[in-house]
PDB file of N, CA and C in Angstrom:
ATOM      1  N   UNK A   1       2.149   8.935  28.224  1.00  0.00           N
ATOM      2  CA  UNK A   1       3.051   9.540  27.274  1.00  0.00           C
ATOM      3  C   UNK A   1       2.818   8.924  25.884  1.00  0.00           C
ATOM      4  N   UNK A   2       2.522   9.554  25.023  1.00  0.00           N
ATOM      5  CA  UNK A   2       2.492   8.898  23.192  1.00  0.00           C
ATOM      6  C   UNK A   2       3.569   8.904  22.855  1.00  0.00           C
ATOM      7  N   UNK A   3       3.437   8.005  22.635  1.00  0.00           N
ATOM      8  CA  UNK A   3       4.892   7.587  21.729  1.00  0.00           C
ATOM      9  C   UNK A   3       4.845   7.909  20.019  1.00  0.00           C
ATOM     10  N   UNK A   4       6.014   8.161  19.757  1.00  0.00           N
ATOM     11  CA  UNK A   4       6.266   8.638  18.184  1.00  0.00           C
ATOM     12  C   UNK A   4       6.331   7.459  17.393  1.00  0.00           C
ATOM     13  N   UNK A   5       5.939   7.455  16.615  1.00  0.00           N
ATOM     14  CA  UNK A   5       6.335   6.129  15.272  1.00  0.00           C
ATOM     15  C   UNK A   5       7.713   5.943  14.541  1.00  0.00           C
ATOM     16  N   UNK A   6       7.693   4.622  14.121  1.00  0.00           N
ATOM     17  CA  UNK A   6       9.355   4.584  13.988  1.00  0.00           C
ATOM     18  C   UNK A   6       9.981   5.950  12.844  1.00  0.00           C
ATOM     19  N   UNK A   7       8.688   6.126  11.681  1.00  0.00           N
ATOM     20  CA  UNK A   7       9.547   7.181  10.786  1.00  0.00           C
ATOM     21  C   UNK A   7       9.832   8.119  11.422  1.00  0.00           C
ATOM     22  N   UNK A   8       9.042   9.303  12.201  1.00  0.00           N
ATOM     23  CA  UNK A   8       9.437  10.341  12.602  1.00  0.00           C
ATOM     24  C   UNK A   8      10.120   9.886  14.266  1.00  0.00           C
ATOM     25  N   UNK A   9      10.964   9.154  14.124  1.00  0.00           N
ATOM     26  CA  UNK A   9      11.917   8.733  15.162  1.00  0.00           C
ATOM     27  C   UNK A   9      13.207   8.594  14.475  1.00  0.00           C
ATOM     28  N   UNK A  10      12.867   8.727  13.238  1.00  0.00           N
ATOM     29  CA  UNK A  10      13.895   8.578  12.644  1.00  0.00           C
ATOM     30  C   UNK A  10      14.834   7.022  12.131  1.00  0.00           C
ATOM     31  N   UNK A  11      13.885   6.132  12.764  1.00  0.00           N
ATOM     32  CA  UNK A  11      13.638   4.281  12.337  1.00  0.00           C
ATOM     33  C   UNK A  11      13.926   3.923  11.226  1.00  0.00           C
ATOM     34  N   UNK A  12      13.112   4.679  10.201  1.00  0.00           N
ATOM     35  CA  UNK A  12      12.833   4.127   8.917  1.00  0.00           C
ATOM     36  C   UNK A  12      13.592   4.824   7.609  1.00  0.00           C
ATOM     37  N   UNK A  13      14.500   4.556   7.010  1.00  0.00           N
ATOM     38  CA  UNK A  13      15.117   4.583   5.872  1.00  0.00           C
ATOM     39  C   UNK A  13      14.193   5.223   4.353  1.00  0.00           C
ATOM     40  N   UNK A  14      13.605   5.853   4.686  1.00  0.00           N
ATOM     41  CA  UNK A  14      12.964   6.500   3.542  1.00  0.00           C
ATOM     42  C   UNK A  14      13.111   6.420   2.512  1.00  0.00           C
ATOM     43  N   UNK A  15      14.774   6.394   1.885  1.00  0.00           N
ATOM     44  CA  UNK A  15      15.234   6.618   0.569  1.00  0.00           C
ATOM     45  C   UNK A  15      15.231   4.819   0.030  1.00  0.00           C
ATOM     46  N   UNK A  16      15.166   4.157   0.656  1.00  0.00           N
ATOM     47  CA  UNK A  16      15.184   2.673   0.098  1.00  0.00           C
ATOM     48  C   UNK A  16      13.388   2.587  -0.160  1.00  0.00           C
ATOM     49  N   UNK A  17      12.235   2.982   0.337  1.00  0.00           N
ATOM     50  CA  UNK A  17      10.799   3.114  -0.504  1.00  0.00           C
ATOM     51  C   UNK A  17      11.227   4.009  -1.439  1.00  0.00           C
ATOM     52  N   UNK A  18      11.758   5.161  -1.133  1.00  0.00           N
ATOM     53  CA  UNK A  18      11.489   6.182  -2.573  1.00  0.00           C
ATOM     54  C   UNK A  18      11.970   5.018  -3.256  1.00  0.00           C
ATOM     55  N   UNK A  19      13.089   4.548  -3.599  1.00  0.00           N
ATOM     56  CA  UNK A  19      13.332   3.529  -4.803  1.00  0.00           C
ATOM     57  C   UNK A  19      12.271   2.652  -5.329  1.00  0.00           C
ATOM     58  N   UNK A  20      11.029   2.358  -4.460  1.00  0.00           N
ATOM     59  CA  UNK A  20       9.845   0.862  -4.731  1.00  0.00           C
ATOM     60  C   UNK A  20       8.808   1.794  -4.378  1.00  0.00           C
ATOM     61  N   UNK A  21       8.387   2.632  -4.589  1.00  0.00           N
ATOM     62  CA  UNK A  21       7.046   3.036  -4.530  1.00  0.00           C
ATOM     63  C   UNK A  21       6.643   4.350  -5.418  1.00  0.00           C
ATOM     64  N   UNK A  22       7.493   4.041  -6.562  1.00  0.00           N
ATOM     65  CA  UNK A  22       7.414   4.999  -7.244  1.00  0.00           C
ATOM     66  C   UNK A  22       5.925   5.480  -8.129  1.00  0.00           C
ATOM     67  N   UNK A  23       5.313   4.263  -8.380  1.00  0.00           N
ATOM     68  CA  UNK A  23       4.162   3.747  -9.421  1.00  0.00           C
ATOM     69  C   UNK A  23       3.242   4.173  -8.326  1.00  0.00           C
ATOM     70  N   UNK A  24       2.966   3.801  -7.177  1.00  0.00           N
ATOM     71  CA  UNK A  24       2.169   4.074  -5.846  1.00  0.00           C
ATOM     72  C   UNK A  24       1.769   5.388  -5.865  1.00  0.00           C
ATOM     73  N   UNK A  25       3.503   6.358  -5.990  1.00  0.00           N
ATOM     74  CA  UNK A  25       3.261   7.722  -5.810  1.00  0.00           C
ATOM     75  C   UNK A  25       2.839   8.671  -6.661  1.00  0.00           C
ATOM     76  N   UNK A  26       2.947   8.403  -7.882  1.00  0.00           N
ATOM     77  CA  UNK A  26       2.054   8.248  -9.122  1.00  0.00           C
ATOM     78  C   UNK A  26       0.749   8.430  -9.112  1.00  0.00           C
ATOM     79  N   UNK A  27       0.017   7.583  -8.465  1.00  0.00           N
ATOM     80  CA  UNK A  27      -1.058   7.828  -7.985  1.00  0.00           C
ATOM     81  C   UNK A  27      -1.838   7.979  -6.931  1.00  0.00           C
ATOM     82  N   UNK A  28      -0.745   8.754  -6.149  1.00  0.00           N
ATOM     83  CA  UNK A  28      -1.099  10.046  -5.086  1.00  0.00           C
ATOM     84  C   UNK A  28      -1.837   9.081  -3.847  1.00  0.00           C
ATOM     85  N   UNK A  29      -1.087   7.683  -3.746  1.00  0.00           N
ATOM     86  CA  UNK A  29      -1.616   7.040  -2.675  1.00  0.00           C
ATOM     87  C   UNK A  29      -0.645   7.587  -1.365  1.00  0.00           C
ATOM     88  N   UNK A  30      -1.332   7.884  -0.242  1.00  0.00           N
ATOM     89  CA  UNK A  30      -0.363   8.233   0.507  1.00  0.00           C
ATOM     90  C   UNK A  30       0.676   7.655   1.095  1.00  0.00           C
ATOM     91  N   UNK A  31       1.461   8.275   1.962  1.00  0.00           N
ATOM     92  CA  UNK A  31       3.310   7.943   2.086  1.00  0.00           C
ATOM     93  C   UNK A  31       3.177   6.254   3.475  1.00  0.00           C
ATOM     94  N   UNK A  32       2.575   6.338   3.928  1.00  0.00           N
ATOM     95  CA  UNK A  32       1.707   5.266   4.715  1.00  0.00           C
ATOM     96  C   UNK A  32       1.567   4.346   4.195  1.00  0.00           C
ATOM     97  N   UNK A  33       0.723   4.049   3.587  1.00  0.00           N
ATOM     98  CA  UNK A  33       0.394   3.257   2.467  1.00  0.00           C
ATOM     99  C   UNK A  33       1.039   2.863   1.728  1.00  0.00           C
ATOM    100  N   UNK A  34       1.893   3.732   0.881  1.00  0.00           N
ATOM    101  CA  UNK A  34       2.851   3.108   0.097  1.00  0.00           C
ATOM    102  C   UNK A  34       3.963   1.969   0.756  1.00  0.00           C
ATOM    103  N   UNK A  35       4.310   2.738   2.089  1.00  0.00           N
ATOM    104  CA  UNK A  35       5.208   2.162   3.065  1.00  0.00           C
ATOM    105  C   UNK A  35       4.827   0.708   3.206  1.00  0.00           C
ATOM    106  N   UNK A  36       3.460   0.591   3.730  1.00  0.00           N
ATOM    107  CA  UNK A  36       2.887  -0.535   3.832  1.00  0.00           C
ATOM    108  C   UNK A  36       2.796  -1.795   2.468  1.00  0.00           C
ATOM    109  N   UNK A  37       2.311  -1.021   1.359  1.00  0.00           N
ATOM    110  CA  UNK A  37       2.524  -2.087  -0.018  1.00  0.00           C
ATOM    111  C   UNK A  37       3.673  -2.523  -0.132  1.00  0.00           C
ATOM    112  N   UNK A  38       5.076  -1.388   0.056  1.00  0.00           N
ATOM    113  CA  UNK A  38       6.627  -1.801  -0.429  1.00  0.00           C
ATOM    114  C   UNK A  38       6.910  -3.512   0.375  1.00  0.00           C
ATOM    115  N   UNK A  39       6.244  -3.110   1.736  1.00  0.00           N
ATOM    116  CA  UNK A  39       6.828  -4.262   2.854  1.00  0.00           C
ATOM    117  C   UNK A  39       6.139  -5.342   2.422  1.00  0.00           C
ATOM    118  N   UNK A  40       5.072  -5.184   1.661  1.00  0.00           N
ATOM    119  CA  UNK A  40       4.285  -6.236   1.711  1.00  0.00           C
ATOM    120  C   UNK A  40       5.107  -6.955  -0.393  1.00  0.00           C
ATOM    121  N   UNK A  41       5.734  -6.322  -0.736  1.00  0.00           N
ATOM    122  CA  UNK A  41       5.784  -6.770  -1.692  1.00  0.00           C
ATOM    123  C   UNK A  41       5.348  -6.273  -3.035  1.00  0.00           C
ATOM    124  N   UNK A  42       4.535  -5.196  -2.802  1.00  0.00           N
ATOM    125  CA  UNK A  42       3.529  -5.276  -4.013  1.00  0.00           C
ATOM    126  C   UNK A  42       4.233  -3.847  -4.430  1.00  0.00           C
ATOM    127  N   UNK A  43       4.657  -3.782  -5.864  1.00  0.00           N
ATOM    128  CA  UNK A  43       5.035  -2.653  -6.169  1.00  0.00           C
ATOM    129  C   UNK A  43       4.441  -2.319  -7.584  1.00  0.00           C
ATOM    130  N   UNK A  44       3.759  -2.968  -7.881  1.00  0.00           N
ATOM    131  CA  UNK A  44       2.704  -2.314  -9.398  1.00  0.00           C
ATOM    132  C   UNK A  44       1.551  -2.883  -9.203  1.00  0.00           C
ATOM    133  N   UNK A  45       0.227  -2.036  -9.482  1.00  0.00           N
ATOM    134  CA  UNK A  45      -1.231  -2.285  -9.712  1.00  0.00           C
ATOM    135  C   UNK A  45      -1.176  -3.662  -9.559  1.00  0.00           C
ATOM    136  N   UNK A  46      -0.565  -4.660 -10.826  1.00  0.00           N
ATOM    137  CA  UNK A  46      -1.119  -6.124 -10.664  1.00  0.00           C
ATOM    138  C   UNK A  46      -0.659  -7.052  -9.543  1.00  0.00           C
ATOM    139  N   UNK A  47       0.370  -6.427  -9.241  1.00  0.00           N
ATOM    140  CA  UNK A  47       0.646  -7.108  -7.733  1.00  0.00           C
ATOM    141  C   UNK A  47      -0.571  -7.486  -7.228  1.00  0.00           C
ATOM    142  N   UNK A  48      -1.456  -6.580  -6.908  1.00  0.00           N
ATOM    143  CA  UNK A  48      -2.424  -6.783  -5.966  1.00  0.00           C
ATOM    144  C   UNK A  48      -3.501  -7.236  -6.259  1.00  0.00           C
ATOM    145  N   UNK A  49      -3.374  -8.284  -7.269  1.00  0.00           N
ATOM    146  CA  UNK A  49      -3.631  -9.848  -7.672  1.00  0.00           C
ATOM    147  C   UNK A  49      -3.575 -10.853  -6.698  1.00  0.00           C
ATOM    148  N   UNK A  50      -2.055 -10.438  -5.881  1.00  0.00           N
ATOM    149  CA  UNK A  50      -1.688 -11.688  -4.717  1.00  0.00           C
ATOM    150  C   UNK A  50      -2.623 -11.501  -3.550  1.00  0.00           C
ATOM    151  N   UNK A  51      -3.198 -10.752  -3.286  1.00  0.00           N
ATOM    152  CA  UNK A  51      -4.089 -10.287  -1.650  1.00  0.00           C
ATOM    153  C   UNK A  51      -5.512 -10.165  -1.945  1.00  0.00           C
ATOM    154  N   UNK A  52      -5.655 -10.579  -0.856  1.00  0.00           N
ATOM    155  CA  UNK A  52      -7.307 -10.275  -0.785  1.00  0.00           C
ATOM    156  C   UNK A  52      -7.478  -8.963  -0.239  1.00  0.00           C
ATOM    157  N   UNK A  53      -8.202  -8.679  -0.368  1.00  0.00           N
ATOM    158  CA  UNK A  53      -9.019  -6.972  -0.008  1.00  0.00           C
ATOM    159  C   UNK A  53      -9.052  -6.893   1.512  1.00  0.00           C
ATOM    160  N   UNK A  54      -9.357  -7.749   2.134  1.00  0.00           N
ATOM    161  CA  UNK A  54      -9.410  -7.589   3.613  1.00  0.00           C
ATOM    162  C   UNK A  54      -7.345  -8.201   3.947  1.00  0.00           C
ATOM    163  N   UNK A  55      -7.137  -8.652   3.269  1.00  0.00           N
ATOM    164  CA  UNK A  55      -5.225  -8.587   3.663  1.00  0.00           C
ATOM    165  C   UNK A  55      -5.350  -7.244   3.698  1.00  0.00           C
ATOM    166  N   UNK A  56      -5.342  -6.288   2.564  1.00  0.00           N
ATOM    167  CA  UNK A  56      -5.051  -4.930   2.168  1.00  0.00           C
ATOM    168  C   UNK A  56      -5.050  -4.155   2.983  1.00  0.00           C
ATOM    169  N   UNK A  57      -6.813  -4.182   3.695  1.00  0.00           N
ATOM    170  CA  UNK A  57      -7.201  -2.937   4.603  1.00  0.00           C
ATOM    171  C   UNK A  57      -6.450  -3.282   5.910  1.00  0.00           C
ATOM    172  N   UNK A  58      -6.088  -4.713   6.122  1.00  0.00           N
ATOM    173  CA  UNK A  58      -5.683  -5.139   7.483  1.00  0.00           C
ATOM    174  C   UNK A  58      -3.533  -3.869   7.464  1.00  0.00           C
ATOM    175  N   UNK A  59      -3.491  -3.815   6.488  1.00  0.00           N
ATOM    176  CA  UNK A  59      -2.124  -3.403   6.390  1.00  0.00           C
ATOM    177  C   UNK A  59      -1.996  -2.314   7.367  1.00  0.00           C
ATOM    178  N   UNK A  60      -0.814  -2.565   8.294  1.00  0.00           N
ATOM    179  CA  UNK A  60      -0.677  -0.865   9.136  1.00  0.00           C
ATOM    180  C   UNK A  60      -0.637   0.241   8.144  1.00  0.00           C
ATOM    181  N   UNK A  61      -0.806   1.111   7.949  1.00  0.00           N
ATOM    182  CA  UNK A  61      -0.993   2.625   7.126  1.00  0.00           C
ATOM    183  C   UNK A  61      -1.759   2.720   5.943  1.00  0.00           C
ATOM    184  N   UNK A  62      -2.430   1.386   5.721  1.00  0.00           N
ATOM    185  CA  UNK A  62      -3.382   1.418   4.535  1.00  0.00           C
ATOM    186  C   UNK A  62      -5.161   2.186   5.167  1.00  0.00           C
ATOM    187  N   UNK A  63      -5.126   3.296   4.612  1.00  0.00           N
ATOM    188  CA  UNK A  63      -6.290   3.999   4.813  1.00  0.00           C
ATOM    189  C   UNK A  63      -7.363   3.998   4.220  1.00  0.00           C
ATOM    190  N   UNK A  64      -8.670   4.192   4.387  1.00  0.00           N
ATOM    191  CA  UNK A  64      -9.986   4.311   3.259  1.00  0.00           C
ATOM    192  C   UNK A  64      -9.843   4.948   1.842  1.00  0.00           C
ATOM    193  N   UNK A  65      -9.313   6.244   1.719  1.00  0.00           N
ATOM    194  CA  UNK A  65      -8.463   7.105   0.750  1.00  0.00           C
ATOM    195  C   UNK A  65      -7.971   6.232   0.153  1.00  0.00           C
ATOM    196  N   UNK A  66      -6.339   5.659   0.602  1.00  0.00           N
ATOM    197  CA  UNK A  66      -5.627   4.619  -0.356  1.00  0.00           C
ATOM    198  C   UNK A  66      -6.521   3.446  -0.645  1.00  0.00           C
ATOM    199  N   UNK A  67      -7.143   2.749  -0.154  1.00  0.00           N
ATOM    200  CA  UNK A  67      -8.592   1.780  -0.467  1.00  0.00           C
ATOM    201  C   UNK A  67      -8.850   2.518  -1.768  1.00  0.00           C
ATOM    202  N   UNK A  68      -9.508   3.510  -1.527  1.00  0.00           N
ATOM    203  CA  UNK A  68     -10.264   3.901  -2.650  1.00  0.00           C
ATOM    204  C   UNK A  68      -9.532   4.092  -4.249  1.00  0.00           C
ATOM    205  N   UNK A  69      -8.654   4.865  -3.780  1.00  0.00           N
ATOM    206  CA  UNK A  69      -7.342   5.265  -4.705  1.00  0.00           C
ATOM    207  C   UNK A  69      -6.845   3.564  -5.542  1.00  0.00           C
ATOM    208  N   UNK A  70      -6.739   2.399  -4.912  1.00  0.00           N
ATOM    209  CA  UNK A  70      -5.827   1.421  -5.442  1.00  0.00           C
ATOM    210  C   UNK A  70      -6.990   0.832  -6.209  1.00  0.00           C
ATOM    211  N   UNK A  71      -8.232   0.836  -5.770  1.00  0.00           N
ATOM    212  CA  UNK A  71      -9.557   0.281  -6.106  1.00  0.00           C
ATOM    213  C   UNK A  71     -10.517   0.753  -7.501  1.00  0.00           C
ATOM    214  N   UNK A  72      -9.793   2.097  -7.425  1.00  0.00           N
ATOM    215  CA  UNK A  72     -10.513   2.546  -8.789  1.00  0.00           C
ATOM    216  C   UNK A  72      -9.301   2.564  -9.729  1.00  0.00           C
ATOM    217  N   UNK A  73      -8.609   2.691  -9.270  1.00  0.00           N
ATOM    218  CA  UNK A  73      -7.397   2.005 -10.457  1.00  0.00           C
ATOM    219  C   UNK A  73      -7.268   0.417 -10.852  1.00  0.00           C
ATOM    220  N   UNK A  74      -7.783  -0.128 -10.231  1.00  0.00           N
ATOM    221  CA  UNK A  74      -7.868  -1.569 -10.297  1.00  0.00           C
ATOM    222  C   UNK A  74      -9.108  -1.656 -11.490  1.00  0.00           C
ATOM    223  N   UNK A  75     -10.325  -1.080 -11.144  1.00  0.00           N
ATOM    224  CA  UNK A  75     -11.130  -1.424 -11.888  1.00  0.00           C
ATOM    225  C   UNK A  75     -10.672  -0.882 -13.122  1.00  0.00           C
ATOM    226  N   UNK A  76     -10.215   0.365 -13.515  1.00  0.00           N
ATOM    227  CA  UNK A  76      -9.663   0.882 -14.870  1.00  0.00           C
ATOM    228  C   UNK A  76      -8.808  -0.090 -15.342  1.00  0.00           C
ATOM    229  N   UNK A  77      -8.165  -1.111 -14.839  1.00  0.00           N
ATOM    230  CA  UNK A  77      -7.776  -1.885 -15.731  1.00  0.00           C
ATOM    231  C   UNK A  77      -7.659  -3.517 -15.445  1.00  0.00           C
ATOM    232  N   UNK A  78      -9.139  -3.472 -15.420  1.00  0.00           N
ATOM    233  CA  UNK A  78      -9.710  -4.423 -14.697  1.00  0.00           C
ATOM    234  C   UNK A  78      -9.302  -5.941 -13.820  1.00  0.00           C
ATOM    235  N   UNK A  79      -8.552  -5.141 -12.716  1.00  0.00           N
ATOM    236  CA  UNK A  79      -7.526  -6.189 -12.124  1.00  0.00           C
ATOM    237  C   UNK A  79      -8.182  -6.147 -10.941  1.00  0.00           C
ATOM    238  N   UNK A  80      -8.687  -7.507 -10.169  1.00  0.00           N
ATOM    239  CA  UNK A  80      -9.269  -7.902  -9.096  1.00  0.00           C
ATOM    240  C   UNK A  80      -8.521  -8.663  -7.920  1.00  0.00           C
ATOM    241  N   UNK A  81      -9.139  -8.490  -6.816  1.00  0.00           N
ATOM    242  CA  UNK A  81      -8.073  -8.965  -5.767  1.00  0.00           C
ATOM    243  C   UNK A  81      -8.142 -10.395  -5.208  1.00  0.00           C
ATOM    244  N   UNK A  82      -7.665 -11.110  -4.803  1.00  0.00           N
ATOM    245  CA  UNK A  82      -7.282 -12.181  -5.237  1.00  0.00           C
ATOM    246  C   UNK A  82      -8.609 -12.979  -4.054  1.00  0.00           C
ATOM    247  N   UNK A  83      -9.145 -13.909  -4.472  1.00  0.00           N
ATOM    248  CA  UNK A  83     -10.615 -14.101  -3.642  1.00  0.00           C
ATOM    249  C   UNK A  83     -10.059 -14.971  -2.636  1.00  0.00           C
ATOM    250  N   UNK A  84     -11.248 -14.785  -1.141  1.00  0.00           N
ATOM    251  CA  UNK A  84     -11.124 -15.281  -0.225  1.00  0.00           C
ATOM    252  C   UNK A  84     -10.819 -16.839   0.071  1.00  0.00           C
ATOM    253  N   UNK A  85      -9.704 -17.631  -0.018  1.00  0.00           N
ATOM    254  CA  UNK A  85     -10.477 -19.483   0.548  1.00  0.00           C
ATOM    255  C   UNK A  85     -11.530 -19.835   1.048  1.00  0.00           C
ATOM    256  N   UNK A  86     -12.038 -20.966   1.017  1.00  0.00           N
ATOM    257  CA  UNK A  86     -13.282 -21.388   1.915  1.00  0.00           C
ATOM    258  C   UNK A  86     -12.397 -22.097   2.597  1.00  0.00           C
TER     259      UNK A  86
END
């Protein structure tokens, strides 16, 4: 049996992201994704200063699309993700 995910179970509070993912939706990153940045904290481009690139992709609902989408906006204003430790 598949099981449904918490939003379309009706889990997840929708209208408290619409409030923090406004800038996200802006640029047409999808509703997943956004979900995933809000939890994580990051609610404008330079946020994502604090993470490394492999944090990012590791995010539940962060997709190749939103990858791409946060990545070429990053370079337009030339903000990089925050480098790996040794």
């Amino acid at each position: 049996m598949k099981r449904k995910c918490a939003v379309t179970q009706g889990l997840v509070d929708l209208e408290s992201y619409a409030k923090l993912d406004k800038f996200w939706k802006s640029i047409k990153v999808s509703a997943p994704a956004r979900r995933a940045l809000v939890d994580k904290k990051l609610f404008k481009l330079s946020d994502l200063k604090k993470i490394t690139e492999k944090d990012l992709k590791a995010l539940h609902g962060m997709g190749p699309n939103a990858l791409n989408i946060l990545k070429k906006e990053m370079k337009k204003k030339m903000i990089n993700f925050k480098k790996l430790s040794k």
